[in-house]
Each structure stands twice: as C-alpha cells, then as structure tokens.
Protein backbone atom coordinates (compact mmCIF):
# COMPACT_ATOMS: atom_id res chain seq x y z
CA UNK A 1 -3.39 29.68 12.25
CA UNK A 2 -5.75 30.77 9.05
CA UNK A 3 -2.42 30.31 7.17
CA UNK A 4 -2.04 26.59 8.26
CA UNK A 5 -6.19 25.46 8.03
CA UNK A 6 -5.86 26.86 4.36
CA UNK A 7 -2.38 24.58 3.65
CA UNK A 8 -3.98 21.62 5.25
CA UNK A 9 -7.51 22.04 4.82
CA UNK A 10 -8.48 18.68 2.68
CA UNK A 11 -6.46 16.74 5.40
CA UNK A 12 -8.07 18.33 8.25
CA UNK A 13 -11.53 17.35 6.66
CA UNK A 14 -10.81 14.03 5.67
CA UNK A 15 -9.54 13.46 9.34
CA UNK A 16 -12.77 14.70 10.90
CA UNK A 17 -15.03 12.95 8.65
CA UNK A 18 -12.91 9.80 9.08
CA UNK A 19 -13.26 10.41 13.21
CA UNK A 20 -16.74 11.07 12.72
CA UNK A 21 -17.46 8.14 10.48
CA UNK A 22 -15.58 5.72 12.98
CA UNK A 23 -17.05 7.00 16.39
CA UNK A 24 -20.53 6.58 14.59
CA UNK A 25 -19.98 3.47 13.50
CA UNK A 26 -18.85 2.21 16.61
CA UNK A 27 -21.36 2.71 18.22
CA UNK A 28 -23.86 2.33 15.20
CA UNK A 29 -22.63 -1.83 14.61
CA UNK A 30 -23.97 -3.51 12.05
CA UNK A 31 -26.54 -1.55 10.44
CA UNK A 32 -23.83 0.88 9.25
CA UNK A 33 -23.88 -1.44 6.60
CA UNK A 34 -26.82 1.25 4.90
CA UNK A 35 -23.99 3.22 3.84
CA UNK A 36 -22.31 0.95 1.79
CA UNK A 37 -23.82 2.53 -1.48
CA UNK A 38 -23.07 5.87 -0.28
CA UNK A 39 -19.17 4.59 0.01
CA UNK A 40 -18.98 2.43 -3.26
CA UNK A 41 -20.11 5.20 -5.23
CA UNK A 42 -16.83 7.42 -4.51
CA UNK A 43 -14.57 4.23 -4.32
CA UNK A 44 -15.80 2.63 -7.79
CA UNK A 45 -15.04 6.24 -9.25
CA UNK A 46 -11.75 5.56 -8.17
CA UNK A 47 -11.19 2.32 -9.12
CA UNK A 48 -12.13 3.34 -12.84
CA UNK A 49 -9.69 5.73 -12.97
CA UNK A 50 -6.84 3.52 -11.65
CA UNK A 51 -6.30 1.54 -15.45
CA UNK A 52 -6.14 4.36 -17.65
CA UNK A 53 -4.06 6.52 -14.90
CA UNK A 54 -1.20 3.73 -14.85
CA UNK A 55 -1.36 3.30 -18.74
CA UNK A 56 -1.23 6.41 -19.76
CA UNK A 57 1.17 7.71 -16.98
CA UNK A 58 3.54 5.24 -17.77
CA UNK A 59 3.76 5.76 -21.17
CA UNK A 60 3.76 9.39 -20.91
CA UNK A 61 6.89 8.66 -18.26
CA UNK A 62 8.90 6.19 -20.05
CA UNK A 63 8.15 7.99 -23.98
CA UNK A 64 9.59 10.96 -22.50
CA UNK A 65 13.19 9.23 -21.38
CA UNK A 66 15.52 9.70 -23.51
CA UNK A 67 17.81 7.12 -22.00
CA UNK A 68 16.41 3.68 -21.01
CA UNK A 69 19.33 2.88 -18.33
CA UNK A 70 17.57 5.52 -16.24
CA UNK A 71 14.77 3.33 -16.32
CA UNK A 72 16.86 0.40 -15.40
CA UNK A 73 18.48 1.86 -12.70
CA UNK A 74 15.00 3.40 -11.56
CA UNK A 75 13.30 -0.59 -11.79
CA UNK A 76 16.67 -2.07 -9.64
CA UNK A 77 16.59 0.63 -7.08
CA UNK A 78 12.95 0.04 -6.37
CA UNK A 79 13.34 -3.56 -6.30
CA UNK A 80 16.44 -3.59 -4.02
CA UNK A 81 14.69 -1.00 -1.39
CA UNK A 82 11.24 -3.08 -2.03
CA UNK A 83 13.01 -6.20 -0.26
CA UNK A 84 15.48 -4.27 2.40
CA UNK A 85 12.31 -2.18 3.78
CA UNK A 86 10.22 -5.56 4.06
CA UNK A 87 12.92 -7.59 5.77
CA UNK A 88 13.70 -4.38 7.66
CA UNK A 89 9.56 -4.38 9.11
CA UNK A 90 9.40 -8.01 9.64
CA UNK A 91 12.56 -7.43 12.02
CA UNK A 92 11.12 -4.40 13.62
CA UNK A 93 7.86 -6.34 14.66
CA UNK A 94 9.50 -9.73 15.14
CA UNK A 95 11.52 -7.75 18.35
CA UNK A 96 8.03 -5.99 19.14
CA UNK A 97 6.31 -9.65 19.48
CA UNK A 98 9.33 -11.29 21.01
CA UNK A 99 8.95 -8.26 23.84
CA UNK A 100 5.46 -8.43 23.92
CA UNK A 101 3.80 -11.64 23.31
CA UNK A 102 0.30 -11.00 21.60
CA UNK A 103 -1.34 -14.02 22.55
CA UNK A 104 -0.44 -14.18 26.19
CA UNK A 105 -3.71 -14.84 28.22
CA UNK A 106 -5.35 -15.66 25.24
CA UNK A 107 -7.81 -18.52 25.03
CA UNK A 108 -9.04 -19.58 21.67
CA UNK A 109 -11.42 -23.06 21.35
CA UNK A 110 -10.93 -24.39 17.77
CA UNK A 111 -13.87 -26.56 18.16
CA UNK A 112 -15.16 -25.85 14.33
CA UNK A 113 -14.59 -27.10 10.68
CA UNK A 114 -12.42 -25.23 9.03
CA UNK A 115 -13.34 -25.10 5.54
CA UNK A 116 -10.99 -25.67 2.60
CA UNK A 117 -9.27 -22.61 2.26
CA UNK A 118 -7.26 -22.05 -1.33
CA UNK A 119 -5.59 -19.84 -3.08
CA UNK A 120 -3.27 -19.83 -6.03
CA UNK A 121 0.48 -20.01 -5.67
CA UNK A 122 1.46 -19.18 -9.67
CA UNK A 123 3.83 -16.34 -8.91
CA UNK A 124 4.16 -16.09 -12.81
CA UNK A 125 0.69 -15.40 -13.71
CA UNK A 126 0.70 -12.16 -11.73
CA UNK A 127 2.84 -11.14 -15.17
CA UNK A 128 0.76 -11.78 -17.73
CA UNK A 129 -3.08 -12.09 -18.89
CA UNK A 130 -3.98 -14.88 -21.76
CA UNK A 131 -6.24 -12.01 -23.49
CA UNK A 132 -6.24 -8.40 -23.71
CA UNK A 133 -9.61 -7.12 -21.48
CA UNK A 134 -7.80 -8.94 -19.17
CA UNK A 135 -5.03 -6.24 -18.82
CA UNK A 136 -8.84 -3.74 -18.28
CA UNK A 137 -8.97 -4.85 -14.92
CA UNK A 138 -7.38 -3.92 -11.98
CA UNK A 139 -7.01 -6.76 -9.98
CA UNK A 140 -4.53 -7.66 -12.61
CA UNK A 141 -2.41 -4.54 -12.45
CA UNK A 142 1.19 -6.07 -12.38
CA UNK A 143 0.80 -7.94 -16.28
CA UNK A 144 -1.09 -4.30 -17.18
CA UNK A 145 2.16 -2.31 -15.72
CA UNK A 146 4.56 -5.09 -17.90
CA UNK A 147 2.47 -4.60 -20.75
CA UNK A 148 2.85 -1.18 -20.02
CA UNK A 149 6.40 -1.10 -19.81
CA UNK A 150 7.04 -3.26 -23.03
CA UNK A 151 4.72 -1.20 -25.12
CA UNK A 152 6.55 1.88 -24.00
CA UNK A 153 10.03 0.79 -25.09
CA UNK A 154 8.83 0.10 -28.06
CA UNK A 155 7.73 3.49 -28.28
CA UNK A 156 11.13 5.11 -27.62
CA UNK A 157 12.09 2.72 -29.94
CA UNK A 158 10.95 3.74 -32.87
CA UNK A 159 12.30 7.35 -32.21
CA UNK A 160 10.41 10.68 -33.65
CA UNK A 161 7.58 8.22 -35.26
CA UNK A 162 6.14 8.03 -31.47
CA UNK A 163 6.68 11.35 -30.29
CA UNK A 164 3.11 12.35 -31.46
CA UNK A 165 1.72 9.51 -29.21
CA UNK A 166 4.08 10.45 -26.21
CA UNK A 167 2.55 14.09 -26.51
CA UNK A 168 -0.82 12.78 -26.60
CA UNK A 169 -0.56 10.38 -23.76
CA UNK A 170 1.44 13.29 -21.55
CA UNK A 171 -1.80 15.44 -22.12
CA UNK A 172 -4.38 12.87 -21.46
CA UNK A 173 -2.41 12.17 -18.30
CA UNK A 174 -3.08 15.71 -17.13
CA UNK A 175 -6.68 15.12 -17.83
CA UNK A 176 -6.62 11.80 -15.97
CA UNK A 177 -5.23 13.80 -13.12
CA UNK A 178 -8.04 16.53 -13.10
CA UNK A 179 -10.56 13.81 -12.98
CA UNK A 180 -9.41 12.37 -10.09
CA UNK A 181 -9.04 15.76 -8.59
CA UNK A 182 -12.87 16.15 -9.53
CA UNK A 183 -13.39 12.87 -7.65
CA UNK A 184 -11.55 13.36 -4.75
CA UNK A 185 -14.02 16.12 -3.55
CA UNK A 186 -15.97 13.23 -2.96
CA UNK A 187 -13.53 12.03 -0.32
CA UNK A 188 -14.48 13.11 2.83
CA UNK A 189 -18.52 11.39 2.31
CA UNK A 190 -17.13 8.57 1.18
CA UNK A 191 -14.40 7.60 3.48
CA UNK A 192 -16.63 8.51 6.26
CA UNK A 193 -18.73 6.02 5.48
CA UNK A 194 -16.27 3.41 4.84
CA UNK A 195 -14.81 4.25 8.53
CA UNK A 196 -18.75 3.84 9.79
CA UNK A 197 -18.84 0.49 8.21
CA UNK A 198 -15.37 -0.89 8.92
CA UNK A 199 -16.07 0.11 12.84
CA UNK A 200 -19.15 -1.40 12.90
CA UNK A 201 -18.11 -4.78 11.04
CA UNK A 202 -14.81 -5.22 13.43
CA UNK A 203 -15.41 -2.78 16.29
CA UNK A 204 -16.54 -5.46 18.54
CA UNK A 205 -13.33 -7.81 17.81
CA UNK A 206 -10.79 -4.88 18.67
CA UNK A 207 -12.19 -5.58 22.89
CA UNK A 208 -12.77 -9.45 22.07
CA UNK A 209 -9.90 -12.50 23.11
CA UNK A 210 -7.83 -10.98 20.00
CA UNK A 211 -7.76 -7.53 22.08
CA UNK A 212 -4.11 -7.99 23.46
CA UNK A 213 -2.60 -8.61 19.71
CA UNK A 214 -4.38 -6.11 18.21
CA UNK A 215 -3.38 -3.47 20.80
CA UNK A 216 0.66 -4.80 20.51
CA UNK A 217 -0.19 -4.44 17.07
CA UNK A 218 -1.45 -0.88 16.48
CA UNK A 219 1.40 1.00 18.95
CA UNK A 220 3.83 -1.19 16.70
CA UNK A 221 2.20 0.18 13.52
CA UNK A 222 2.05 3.68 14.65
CA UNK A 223 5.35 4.04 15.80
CA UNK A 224 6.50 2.30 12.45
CA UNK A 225 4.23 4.15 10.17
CA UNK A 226 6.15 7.79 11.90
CA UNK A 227 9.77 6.43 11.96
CA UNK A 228 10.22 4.65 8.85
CA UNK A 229 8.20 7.26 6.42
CA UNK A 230 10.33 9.64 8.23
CA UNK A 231 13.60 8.00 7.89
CA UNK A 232 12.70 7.47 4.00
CA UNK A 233 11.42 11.28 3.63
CA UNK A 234 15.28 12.12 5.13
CA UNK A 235 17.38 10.04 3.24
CA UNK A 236 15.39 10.98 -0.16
CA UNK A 237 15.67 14.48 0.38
CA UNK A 238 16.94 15.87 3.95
CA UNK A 239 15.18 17.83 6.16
CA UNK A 240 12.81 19.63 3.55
CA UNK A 241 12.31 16.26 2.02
CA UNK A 242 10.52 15.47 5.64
CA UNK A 243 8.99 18.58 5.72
CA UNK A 244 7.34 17.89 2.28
CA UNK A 245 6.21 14.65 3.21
CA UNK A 246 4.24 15.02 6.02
CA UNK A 247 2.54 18.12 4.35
CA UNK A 248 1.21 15.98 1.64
CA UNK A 249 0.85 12.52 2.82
CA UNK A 250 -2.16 12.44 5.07
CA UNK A 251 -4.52 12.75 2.16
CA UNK A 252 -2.67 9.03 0.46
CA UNK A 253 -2.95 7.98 4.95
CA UNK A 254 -6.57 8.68 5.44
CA UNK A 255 -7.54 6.98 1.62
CA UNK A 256 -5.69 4.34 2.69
CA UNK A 257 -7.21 3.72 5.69
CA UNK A 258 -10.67 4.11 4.63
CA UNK A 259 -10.40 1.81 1.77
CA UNK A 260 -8.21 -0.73 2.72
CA UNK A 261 -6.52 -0.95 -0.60
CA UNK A 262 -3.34 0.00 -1.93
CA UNK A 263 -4.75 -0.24 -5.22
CA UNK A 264 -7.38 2.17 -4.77
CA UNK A 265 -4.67 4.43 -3.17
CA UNK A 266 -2.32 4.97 -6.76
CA UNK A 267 -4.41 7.96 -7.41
CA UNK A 268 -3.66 9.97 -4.85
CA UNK A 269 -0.25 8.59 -4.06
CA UNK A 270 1.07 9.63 -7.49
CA UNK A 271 -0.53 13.36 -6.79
CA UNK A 272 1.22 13.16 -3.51
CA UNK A 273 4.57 12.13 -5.22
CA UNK A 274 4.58 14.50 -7.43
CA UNK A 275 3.72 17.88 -5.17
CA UNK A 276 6.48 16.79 -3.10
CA UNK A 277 9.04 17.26 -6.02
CA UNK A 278 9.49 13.53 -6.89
CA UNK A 279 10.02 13.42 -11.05
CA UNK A 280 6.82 12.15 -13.59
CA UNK A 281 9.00 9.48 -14.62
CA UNK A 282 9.93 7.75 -11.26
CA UNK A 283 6.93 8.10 -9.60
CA UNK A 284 4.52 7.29 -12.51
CA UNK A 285 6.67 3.94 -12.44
CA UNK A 286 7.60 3.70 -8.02
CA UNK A 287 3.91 4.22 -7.10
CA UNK A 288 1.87 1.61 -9.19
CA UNK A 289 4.29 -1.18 -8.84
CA UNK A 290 4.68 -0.47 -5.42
CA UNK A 291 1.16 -0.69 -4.53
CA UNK A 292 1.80 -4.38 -5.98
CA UNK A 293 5.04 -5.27 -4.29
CA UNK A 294 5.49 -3.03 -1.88
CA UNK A 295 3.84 -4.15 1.07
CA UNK A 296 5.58 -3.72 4.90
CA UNK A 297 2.36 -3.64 6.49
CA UNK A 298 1.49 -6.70 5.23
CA UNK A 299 5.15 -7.79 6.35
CA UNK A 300 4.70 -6.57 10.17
CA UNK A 301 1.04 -8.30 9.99
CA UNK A 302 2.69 -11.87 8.85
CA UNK A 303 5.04 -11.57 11.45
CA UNK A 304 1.92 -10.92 14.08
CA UNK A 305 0.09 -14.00 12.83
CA UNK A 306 2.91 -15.92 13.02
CA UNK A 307 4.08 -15.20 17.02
CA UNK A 308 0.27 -15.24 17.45
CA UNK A 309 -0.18 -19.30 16.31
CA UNK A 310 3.28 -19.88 17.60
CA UNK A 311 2.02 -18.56 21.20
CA UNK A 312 -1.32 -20.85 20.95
CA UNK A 313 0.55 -23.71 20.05
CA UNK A 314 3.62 -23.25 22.54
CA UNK A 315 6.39 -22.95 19.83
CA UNK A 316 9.77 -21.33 20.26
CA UNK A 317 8.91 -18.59 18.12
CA UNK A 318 12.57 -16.67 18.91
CA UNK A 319 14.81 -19.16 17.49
CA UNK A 320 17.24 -18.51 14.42
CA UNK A 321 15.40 -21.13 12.29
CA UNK A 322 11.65 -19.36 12.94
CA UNK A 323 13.28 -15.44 12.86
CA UNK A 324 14.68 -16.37 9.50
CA UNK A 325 11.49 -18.38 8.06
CA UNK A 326 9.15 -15.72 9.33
CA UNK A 327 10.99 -13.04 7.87
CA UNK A 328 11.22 -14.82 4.64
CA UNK A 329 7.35 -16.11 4.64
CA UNK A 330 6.40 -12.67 5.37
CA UNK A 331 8.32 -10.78 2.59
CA UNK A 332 7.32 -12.98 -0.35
CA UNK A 333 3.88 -13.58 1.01
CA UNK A 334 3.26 -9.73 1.55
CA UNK A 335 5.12 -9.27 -1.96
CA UNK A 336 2.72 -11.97 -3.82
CA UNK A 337 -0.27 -12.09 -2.11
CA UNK A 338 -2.05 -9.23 -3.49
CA UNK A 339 -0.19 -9.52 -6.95
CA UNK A 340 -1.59 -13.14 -7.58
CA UNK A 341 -5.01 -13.45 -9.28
CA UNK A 342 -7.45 -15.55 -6.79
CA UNK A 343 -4.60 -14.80 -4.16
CA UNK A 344 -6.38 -14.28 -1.41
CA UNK A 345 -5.40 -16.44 1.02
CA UNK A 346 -1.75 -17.73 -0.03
CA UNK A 347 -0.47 -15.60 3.03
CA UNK A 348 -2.32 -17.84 5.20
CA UNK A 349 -1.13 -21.23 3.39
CA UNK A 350 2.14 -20.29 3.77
CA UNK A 351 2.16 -19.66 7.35
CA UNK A 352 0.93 -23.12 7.81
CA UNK A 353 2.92 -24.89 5.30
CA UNK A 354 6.37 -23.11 6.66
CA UNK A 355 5.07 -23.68 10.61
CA UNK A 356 3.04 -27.07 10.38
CA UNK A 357 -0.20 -25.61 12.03
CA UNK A 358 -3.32 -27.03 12.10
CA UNK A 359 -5.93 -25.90 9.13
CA UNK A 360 -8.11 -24.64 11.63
CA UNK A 361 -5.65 -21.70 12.37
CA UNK A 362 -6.78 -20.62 9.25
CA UNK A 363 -9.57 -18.59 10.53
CA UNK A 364 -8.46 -16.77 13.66
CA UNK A 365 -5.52 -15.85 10.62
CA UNK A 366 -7.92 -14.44 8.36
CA UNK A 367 -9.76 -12.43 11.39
CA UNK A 368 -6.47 -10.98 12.69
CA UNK A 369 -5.58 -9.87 8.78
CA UNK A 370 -9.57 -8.46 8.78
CA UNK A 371 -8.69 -6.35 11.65
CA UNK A 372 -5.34 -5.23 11.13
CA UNK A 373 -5.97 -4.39 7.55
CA UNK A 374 -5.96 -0.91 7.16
CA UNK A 375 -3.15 0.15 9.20
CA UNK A 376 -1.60 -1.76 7.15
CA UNK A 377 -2.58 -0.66 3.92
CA UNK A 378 -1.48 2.81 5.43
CA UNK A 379 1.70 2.07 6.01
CA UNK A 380 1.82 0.34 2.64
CA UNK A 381 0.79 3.18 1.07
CA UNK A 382 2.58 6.04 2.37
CA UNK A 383 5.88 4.04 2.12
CA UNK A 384 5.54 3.75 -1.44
CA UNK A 385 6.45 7.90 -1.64
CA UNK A 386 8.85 7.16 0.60
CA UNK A 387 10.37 4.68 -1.55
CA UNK A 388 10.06 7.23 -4.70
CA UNK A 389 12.48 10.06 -2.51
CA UNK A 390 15.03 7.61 -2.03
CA UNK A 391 15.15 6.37 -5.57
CA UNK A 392 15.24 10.39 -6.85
CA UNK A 393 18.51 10.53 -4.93
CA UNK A 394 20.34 7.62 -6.22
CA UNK A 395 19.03 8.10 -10.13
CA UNK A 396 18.98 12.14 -9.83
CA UNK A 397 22.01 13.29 -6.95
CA UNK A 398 21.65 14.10 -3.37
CA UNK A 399 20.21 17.85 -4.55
CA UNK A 400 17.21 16.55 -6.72
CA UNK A 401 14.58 18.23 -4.30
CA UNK A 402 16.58 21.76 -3.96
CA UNK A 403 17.17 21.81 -7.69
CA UNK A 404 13.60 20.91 -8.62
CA UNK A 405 12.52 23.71 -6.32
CA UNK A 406 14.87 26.24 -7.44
CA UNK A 407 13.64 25.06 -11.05
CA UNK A 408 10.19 25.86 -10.17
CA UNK A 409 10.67 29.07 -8.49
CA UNK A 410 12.21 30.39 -11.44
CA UNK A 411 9.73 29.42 -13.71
C-alpha cells in the first residue's frame, strides 16, 4: 500500500484537492468567485510556459531527425487518427442520444432576445499571423506550431551549420521542462480552486431543466473517456502500453478538468507522453497540435446539442441525412473551433446553419457547452497520448514500448 501512495502520490493529491475544491464550491455558490486570484496565479504560470515549450520542443524534435519522411509519416498518421477518433465519438454518442433522448420532459421558454452571436469562420487564418508577436501568443498556437515546423526544416536543412542551435534548443527544452515541474507543485491549490469556482458558477444548472442531458451526458463521457483511452493505450503498445497509461494520465485528467483548456494542458501532456515511453520527436509534435485539432469531447458535446435542439423542436434527429450532417458538423466544428482566432462561437453557428434553428437556440447551446466543458476537455486531453501510442507503432514497429524499455534499463 506505501508502495502504491508513493507511485501515485501527485494524482492522489490532485484528486482530493479537486473533490475538496468541488464539494466546497457547491455548496459555497457564487462567492467562490474570491478564489479566482488564488487560481489564475498557477494557471497564468502555465500559460507562459506553453509558447516557449512548443517552440523550443519542436525544434529540438524535428533538428534532431535525421530523416524528414519520419516526420511526414508522423504529421499523416496523426491527421488520419485525428478524423477516425472524431467520427468514431460523434457515432458513439449519436447511439447514446438516439437511446436516450436528453431533452425528453424538458421544457425550455425562449421568450428572450437573443443577441447577435458571431464568430469567425476563416479556417485559413488559424495558419498564419500577419506579424511576428503574433506567433507570442497562445491563442494562436496552430500558425506558431507551422512557423515552428517551417523554421525547423530549414534547420535540418542547412545540415552541421544548425547542429549548434539543435543542441541548444534540446537543452533549453530540459529547462523548460523543470520549470513546469517547479510549477506544477502549485497544482493541487490551484485546481482546487478552479473546481470551487466552476461548482459554484454551474452547480445549480447540473439539477436545473438541462439536468436530464447533462446526466445522459456525463455516464456517456465516462464510459468513453475509460474505453477509448484504453483501446488507444492497447493498440499503441499492448497490455503494458495500458498499464503505462493509466499510471501517468490522471495528472494531464485532473489539469484538464480544472482548467477547462486543452491548451493549458500541453505541459503536462507532453511530460505524460514522454514517461510512458512515447519518443521526443512524436510527442513534442502529437501533443501540441492535438490540443488544436484533436478534440472528441468537443465531438460527443456537438452531437448532444444537436439531439438536444432537435428534441425541442420535434425533428427526426435519427435519419441518414441528420446522422451524417451531425457527424460531419461536429468533427470540423470541434476541429476548428478552438483553432480559429475570435472562434468562439462558430460551433454554435454551424449547428444552426446545418439544422435551420432559430437564433435563440443559441443560448441554451452555449449553456449546455458551459456545463459540459470540462469533461470534455478531459477526454480531449488524455486522448491526445493516446493518439501519440498509436502513431509510435505505425512510425516505430509494434515493439517500440518493449524496446524503449529494454533501452532504458540498460542504460
């Protein structure tokens, strides 16, 4: 028992302060709300880490290749199992609503404005930046990881000339990573106080008229969130691959869930990744771009919106023509949505634009996302590692995780 609190001591902190922080908010409401400096402190930490992490990771990665087709075949893997596991979720929780309807004795008045709800629909601009502080920020993360990318080719590209900077970059990555190891021991204070203030913001919703959907909604999520990182953790690596997993991905589970951002969540994703066994230069690349495109939680919460509205407004939703535009809205909203600068509502807008409901569907929309958010980030998150086993086995053979263990214990 000593042996096991000592391997999983972090997690079993972070899960009682997140417990803690939850029940107390609860039951706190609104004024735990005072806590928000206490939580923005360890999260804005984090954040600042996130830009020089991906750079310099990256860089460090890719410099070190010496054959860009393994990046190639690393980018197409990721983008092919990016799509199958988000068609594969919408499925899963279009049969979950179709059994259990998450609106049924629901009664919602839309008796108010709705106000003009926008958001931008450039898919290309999630690419690029028109000036460099741009690529500083991280709500533009996918033109910083191209950037990235590009300036790292070049790098390899000019052969022994760049082998001082790959050096360099490999060692400041290693410092990168002890800083957010430093800032992680802030953790557990800080992601209990998130919990306190995301209970008492939305605690009173979860046994409001939305009560039935969001109960449908979190057995879905949990049973998905087990199976599929489980699946993924088997066919990446077998039975030790699964065994690894679960040993290091509450830490990635609880950040996720406390933050509610998949962005804030690279940090320790990536350490995850990498104590599991998966290689510097897939998950330095797997890990950032999936917390960009990578998103089945946002997938399985489309899908709930979707049979939600259709339920309100009496439309078939289990018809051929509505499985197969769901499915689609969901993966390329989920995939753009949080990519997209000024973004944050496109999910919504397609919804209504694909299913002709009224504007003022918006709202109840936007609450149901508000609610279900960070099981969802969660199982964004954690699927991302998942996603980074998988692609080891195709780019490295079916023995990656035995040989990098036998590697290890020899060294």
């Amino acid at each position: 028992m000593k042996k096991l609190f000592q391997t999983y001591k972090s997690s079993i902190l972070l899960l009682a302060c997140m417990i803690i922080g939850a029940v107390s908010g609860y039951f706190w409401g609104e004024g735990a709300s005072v806590l928000q400096p206490i939580a923005d402190i360890f999260l804005n930490l984090l954040y600042c880490s996130i830009v020089p992490l991906i750079f310099v990771s990256l860089v460090s990665s890719i410099g070190k290749m010496k054959d860009l087709a393994k990046l190639r075949k690393v980018l197409l893997i990721m983008l092919v199992s990016f799509i199958i596991t988000g068609i594969i979720a919408s499925l899963y929780m279009v049969f979950v609503t179709g059994v259990f309807d998450p609106a049924k004795g629901t009664t919602i008045a839309f008796d108010k404005t709705t106000e003009e709800f926008t958001g931008s629909t450039n898919f290309l601009s999630m690419f690029t930046v028109n000036d460099f502080p741009g690529l500083l920020s991280r709500k533009n993360l996918m033109a910083l990881m191209v950037f990235t990318i590009i300036f790292a080719i070049s790098l390899v590209s000019i052969g022994e000339k760049g082998k001082v900077i790959t050096d360099f970059m490999d060692a400041l990555s290693d410092v990168i990573l002890k800083l957010i190891g430093i800032i992680m021991k802030l953790a557990p204070l800080g992601l209990g106080c998130y919990f306190a203030i995301l209970m008492g913001q939305n605690g009173k919703e979860l046994i409001g008229p939305l009560s039935r959907a969001i109960i449908v909604y979190l057995v879905a999520v949990i049973i998905y969130y087990a199976l599929s990182n489980t699946l993924f953790a088997y066919i990446g690596a077998g039975r030790e691959g699964v065994r690894r997993y679960w040993k290091h991905c509450i830490t990635p589970t609880i950040t996720a869930l406390g933050t509610c951002s998949s962005a804030a969540s690279i940090p320790v994703n990536l350490i995850a990744a990498k104590e599991i066994g998966v290689s510097d230069d897939i998950a330095d690349i797997s890990i950032p771009m999936g917390a960009n495109l990578h998103k089945d939680g946002a997938c399985i919460i489309t899908i709930l919106k979707i049979a939600f509205m259709c339920s309100v407004f009496n439309i078939p939703f289990l018809t051929v023509q509505n499985i197969i535009t769901a499915v689609v809205v969901s993966v390329v909203a989920s995939t753009v949505m949080g990519a997209i600068p000024a973004g944050g509502y496109v999910g919504e807008i397609f919804i209504v634009s694909a299913f002709g409901f009224p504007q003022v569907s918006i709202p109840i929309m936007v609450l149901i996302g508000t609610i279900t958010d960070a099981p969802a980030t969660a199982i964004n998150v954690t699927g991302d590692v998942g996603i980074a086993m998988i692609i080891s086995r195709f780019v490295e053979g079916k023995n990656w995780l035995q040989n990098k263990l036998s590697l290890k214990a020899q060294q």
